[in-house]
C-alpha atoms as a PDB file:
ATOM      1  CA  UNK A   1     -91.357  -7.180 122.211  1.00  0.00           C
ATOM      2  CA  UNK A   2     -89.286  -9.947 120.546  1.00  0.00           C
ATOM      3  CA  UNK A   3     -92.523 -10.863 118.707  1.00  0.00           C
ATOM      4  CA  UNK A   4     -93.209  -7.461 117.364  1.00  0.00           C
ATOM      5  CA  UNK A   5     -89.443  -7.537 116.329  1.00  0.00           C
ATOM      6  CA  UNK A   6     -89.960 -10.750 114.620  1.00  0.00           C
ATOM      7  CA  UNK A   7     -93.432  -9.418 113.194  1.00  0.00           C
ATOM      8  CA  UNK A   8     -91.780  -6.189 111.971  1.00  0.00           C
ATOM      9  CA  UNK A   9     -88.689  -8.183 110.491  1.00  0.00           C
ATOM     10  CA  UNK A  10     -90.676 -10.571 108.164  1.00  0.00           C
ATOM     11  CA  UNK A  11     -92.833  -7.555 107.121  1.00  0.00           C
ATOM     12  CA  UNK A  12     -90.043  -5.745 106.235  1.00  0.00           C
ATOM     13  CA  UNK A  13     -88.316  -8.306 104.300  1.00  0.00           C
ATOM     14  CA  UNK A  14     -91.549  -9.094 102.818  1.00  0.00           C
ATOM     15  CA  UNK A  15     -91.838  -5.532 101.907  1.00  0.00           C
ATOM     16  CA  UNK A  16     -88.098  -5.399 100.571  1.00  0.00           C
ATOM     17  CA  UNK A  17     -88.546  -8.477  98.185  1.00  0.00           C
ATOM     18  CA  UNK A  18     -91.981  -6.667  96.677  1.00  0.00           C
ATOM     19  CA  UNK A  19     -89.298  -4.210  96.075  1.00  0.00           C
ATOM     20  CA  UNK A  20     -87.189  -6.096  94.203  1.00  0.00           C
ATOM     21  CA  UNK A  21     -89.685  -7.789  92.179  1.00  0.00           C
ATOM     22  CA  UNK A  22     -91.047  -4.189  91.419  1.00  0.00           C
ATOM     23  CA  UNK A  23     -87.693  -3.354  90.510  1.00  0.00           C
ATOM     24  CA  UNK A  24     -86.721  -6.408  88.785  1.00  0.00           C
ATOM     25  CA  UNK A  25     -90.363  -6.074  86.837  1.00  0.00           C
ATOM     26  CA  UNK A  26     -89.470  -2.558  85.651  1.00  0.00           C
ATOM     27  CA  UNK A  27     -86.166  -3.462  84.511  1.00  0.00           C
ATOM     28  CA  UNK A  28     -87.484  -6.561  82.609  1.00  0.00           C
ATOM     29  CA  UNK A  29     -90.101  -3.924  80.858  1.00  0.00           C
ATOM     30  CA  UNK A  30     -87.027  -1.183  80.450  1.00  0.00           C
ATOM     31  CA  UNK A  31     -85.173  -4.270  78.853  1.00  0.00           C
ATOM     32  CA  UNK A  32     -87.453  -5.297  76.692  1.00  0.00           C
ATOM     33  CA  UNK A  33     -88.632  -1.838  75.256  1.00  0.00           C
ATOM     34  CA  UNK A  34     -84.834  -1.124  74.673  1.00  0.00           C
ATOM     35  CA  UNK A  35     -84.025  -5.220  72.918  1.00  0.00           C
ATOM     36  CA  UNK A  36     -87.230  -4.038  70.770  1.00  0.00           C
ATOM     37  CA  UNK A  37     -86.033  -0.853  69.835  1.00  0.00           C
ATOM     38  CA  UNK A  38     -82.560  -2.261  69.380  1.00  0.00           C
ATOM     39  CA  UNK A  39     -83.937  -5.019  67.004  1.00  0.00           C
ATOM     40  CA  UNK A  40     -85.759  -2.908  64.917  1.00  0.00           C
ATOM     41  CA  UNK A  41     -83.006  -0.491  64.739  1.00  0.00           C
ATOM     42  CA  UNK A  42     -80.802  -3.462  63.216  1.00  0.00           C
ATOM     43  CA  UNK A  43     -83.274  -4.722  60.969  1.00  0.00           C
ATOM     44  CA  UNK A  44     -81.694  -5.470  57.632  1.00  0.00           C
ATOM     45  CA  UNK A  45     -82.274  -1.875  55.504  1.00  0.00           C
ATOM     46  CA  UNK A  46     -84.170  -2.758  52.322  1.00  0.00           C
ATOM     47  CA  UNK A  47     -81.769  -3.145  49.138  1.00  0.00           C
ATOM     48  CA  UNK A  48     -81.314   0.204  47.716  1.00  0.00           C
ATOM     49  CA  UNK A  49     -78.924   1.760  45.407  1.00  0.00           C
ATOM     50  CA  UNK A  50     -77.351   0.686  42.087  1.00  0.00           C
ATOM     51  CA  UNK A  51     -74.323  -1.055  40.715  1.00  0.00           C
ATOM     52  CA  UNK A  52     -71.190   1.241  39.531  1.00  0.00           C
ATOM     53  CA  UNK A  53     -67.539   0.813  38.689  1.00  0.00           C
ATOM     54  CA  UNK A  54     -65.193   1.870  41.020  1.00  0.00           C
ATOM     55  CA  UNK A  55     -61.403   3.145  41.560  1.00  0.00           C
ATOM     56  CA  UNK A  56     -58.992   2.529  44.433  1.00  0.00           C
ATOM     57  CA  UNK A  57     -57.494   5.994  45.475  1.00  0.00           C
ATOM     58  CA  UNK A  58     -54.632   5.118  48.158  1.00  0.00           C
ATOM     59  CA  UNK A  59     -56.843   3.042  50.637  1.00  0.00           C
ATOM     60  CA  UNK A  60     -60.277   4.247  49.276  1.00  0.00           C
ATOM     61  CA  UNK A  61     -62.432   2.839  47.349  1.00  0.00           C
ATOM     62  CA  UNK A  62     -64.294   5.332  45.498  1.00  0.00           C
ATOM     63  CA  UNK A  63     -67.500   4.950  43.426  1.00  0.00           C
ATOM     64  CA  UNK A  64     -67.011   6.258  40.010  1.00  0.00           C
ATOM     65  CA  UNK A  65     -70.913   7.056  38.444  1.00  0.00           C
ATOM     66  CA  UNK A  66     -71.186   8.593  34.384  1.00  0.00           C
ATOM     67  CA  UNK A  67     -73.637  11.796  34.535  1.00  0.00           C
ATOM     68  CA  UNK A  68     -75.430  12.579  31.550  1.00  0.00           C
ATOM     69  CA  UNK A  69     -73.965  15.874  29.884  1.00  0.00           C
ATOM     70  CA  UNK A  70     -75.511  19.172  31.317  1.00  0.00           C
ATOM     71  CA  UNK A  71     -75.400  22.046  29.409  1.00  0.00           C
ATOM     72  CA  UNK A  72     -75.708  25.388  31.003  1.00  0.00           C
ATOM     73  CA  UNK A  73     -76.772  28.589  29.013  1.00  0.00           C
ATOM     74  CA  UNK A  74     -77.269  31.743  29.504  1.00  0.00           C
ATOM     75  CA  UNK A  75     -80.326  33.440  28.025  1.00  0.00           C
ATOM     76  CA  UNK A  76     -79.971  35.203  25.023  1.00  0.00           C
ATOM     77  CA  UNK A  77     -79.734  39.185  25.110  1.00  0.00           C
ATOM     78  CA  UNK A  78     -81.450  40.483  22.127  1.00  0.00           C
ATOM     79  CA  UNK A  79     -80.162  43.726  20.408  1.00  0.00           C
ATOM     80  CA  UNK A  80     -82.949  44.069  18.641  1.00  0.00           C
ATOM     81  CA  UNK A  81     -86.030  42.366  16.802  1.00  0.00           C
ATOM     82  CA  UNK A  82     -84.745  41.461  14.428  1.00  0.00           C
ATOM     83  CA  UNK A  83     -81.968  39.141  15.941  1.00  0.00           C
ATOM     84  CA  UNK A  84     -84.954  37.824  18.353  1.00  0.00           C
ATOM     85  CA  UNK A  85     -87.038  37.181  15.222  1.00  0.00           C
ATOM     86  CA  UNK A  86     -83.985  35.318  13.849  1.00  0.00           C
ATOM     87  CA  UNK A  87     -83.311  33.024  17.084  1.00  0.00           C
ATOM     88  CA  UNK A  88     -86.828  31.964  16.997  1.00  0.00           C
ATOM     89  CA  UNK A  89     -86.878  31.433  13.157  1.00  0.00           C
ATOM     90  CA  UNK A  90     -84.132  29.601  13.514  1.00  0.00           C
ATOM     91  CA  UNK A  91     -85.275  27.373  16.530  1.00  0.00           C
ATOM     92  CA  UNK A  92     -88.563  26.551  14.169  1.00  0.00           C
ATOM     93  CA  UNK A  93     -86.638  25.008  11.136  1.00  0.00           C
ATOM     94  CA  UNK A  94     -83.843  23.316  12.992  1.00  0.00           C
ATOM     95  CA  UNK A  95     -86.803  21.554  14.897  1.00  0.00           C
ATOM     96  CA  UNK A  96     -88.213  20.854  11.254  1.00  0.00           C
ATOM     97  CA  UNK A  97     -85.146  18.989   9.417  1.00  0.00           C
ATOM     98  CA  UNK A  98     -83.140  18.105  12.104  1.00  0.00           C
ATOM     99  CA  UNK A  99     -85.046  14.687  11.851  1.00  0.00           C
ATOM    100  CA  UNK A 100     -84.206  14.600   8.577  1.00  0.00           C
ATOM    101  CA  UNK A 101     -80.434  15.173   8.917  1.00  0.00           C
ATOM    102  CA  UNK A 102     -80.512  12.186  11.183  1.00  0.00           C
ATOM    103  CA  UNK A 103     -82.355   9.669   8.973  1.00  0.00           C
ATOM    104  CA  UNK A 104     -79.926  10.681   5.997  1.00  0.00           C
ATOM    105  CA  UNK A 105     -76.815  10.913   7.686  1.00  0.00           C
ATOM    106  CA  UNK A 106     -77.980   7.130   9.134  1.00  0.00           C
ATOM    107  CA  UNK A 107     -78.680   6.278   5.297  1.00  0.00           C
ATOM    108  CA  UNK A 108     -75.184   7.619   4.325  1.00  0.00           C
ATOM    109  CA  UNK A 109     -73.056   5.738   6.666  1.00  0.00           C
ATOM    110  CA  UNK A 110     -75.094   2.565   5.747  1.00  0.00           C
ATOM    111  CA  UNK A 111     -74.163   3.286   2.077  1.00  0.00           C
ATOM    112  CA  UNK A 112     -70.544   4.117   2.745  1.00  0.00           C
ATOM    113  CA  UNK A 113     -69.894   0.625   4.833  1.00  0.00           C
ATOM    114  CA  UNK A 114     -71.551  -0.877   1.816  1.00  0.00           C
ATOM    115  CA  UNK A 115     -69.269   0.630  -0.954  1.00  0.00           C
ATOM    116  CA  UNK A 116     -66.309  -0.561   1.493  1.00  0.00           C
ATOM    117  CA  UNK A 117     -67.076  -3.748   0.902  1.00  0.00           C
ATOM    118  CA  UNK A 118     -67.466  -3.548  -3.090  1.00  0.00           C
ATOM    119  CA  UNK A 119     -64.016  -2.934  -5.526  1.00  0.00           C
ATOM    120  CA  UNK A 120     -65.978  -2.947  -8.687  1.00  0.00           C
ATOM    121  CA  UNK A 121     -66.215   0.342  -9.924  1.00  0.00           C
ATOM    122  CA  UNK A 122     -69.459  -1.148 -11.894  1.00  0.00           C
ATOM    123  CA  UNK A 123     -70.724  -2.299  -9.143  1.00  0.00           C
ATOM    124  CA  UNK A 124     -70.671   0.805  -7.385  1.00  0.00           C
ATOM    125  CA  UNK A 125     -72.442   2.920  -9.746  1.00  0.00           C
ATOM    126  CA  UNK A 126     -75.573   0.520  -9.914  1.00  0.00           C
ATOM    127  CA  UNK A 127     -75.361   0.124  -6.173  1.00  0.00           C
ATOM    128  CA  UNK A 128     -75.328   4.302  -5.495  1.00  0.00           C
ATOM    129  CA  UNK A 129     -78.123   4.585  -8.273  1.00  0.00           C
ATOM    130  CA  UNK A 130     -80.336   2.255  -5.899  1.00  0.00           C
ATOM    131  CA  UNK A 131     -79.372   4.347  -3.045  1.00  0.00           C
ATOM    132  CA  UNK A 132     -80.702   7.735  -5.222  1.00  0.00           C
ATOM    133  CA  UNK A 133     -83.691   6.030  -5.461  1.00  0.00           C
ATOM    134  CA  UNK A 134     -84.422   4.923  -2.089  1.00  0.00           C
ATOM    135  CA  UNK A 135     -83.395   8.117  -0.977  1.00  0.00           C
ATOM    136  CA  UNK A 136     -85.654  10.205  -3.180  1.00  0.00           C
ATOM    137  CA  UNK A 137     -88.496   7.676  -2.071  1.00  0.00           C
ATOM    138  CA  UNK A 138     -88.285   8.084   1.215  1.00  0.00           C
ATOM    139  CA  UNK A 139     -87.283  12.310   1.698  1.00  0.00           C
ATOM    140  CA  UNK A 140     -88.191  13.396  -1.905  1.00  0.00           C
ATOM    141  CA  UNK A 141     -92.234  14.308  -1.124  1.00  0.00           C
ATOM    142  CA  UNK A 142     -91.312  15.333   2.245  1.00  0.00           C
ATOM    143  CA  UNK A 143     -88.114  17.474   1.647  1.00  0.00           C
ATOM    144  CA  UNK A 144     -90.353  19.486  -1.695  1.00  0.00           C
ATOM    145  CA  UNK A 145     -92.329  21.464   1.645  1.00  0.00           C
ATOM    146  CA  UNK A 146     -89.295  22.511   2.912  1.00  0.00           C
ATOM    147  CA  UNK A 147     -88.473  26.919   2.772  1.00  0.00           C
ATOM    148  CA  UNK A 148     -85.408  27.877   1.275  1.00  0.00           C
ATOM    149  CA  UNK A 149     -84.328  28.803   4.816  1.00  0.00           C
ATOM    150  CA  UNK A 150     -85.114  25.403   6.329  1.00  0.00           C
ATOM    151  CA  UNK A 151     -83.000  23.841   2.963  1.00  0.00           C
ATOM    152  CA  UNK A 152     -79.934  26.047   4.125  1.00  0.00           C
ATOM    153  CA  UNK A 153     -80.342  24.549   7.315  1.00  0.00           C
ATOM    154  CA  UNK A 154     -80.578  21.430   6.823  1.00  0.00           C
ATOM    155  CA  UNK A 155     -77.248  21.286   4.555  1.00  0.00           C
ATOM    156  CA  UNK A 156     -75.706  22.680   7.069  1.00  0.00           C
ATOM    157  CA  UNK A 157     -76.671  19.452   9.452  1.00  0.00           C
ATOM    158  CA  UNK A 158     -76.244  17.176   6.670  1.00  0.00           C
ATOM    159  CA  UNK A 159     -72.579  18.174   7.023  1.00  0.00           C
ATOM    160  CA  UNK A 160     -72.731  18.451  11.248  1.00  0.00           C
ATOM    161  CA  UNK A 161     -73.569  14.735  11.277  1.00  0.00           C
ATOM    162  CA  UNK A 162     -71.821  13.023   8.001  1.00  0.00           C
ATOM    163  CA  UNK A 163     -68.732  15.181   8.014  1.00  0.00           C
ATOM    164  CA  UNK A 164     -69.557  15.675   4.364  1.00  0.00           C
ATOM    165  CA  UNK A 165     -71.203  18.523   2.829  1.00  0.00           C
ATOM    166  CA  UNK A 166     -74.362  18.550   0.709  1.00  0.00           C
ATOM    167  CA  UNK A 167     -71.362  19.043  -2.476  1.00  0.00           C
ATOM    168  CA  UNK A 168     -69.849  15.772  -1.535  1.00  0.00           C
ATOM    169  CA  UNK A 169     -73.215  13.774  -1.019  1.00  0.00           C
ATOM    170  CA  UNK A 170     -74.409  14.854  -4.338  1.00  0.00           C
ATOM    171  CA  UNK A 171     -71.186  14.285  -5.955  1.00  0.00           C
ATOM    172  CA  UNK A 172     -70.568  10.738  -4.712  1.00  0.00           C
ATOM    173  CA  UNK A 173     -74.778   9.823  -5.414  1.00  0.00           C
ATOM    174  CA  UNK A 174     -75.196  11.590  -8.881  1.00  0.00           C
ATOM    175  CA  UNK A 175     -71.483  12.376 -10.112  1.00  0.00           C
ATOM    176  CA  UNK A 176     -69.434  15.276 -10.169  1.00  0.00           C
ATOM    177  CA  UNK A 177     -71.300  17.268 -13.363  1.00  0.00           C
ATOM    178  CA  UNK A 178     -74.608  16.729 -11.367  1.00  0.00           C
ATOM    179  CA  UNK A 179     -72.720  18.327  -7.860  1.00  0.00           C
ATOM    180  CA  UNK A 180     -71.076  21.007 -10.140  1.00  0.00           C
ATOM    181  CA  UNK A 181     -74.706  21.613 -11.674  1.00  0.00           C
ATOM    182  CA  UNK A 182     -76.700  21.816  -8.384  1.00  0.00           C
ATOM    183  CA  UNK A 183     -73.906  24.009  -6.672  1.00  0.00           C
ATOM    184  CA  UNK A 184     -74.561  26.821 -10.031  1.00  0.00           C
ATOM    185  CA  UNK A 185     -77.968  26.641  -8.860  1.00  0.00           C
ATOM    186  CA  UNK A 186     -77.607  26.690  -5.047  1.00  0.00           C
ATOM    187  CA  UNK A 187     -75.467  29.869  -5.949  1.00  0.00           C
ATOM    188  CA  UNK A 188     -78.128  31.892  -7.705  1.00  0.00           C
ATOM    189  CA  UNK A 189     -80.189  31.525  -4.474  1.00  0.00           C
ATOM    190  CA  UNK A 190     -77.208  32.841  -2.489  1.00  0.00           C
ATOM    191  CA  UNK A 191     -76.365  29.888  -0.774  1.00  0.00           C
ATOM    192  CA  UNK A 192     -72.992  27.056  -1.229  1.00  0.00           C
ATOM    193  CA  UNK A 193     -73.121  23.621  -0.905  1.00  0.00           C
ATOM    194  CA  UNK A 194     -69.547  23.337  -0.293  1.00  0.00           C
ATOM    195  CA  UNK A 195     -70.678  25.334   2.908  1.00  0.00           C
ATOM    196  CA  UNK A 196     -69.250  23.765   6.370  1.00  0.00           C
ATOM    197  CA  UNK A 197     -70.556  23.294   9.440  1.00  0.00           C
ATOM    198  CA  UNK A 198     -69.684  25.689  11.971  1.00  0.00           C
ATOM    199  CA  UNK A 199     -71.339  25.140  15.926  1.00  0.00           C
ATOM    200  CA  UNK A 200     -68.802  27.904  17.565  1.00  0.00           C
ATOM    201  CA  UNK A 201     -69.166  30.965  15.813  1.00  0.00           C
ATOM    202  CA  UNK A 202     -71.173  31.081  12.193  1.00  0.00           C
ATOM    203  CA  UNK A 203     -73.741  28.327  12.816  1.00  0.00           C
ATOM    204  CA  UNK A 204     -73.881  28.580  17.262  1.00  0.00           C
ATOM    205  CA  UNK A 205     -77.628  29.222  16.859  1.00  0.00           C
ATOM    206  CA  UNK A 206     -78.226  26.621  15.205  1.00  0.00           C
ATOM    207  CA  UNK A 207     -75.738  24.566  17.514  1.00  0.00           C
ATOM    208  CA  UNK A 208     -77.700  25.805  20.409  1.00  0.00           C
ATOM    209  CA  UNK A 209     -80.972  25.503  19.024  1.00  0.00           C
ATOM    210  CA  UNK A 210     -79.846  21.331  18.214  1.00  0.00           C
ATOM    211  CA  UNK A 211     -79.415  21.113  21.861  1.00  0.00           C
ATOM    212  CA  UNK A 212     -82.465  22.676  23.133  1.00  0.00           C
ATOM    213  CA  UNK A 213     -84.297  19.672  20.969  1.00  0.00           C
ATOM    214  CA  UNK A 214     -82.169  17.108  22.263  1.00  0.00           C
ATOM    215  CA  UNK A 215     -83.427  17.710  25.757  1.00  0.00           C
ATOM    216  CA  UNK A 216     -86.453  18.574  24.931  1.00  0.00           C
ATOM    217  CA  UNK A 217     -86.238  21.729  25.878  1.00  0.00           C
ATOM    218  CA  UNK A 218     -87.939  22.976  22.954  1.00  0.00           C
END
């Protein structure tokens, strides 16, 4: 009896440290599934992101990012033809010379940081007859396609980007007879080169229409 006892005792403490080995195995293998996940949940994120100025706000610091203007419209509501015939005859020649307006009002403000510079009135004259020319080389051939409408427009953005109507150019270029002369003429065709620029209520079509190529929305 004291043998089976003995028998029965070893077996059972061999069977209770197969136990714990089996336990301490599973553990181990619980362990190291839950280290792995662990580690790969702490692995370093890849660099993302961008660099931006920032503002302290109290004890905040908060990122402070410049967004490109958006500019929200609502779509036109067309009395008739006619004013939807307009809006896309308009759309067409701003498209055309707006370009141009660009390229002359860069020319312009090139010339005027020139004749800063100069105090000779001699001087001057020469230098604004070599800016005629180079002006008439460049837009001359290209500006002689142009409709009346598309001229009317594109005086109008001569003055949007220069701050100086088509009167003004032509007056500081060729002189004031020649801008006096050219304004008589401008007249007969029922338009005004001492015409201004106006993007809220005369000239918002054309306004609009400027923005719709800027974004390339048209």
């Amino acid at each position: 009896m004291i043998i089976m006892n003995n028998y029965f005792f070893k077996y059972s403490v061999k069977f209770s440290f197969l136990k714990v080995i089996c336990f301490a195995f599973v553990e181990l293998c619980s362990y190291s599934t839950q280290a792995q996940s662990n580690f790969q949940d702490f692995t370093v994120p890849p660099k993302v992101g961008f660099r931006c100025r920032a503002e302290i706000v109290g004890r905040d610091t908060l990122p402070l990012v410049d967004l490109n203007t958006v500019y929200v419209y609502t779509d036109y509501v067309f009395k008739n033809l006619h004013q939807y015939e307009l809006w896309t005859r308009t759309k067409h020649n701003v498209k055309k010379v707006y370009p141009y307006a660009i390229l002359a009002a860069a020319k312009l403000k090139e010339y005027d940081k020139a004749l800063e510079k100069m105090t000779d009135e001699g001087l001057k004259k020469a230098f604004l007859k070599v800016c005629e020319k180079d002006l008439r080389k460049e837009f001359e051939d290209e500006l002689k396609g142009l409709t009346v409408s598309q001229g009317k427009v594109l005086m109008k953005l001569i003055d949007r980007e220069t701050g100086k109507t088509t009167y003004d150019v032509v007056k500081q270029l060729r002189g004031n007879f020649q801008a006096v002369m050219w304004q008589a003429v401008a007249c007969i065709f029922g338009h005004n080169m001492k015409t201004e620029y106006d993007a809220k209520i005369e000239d918002i079509m054309i306004e609009r229409a400027i923005k719709l190529v800027e974004n390339g929305q048209f």
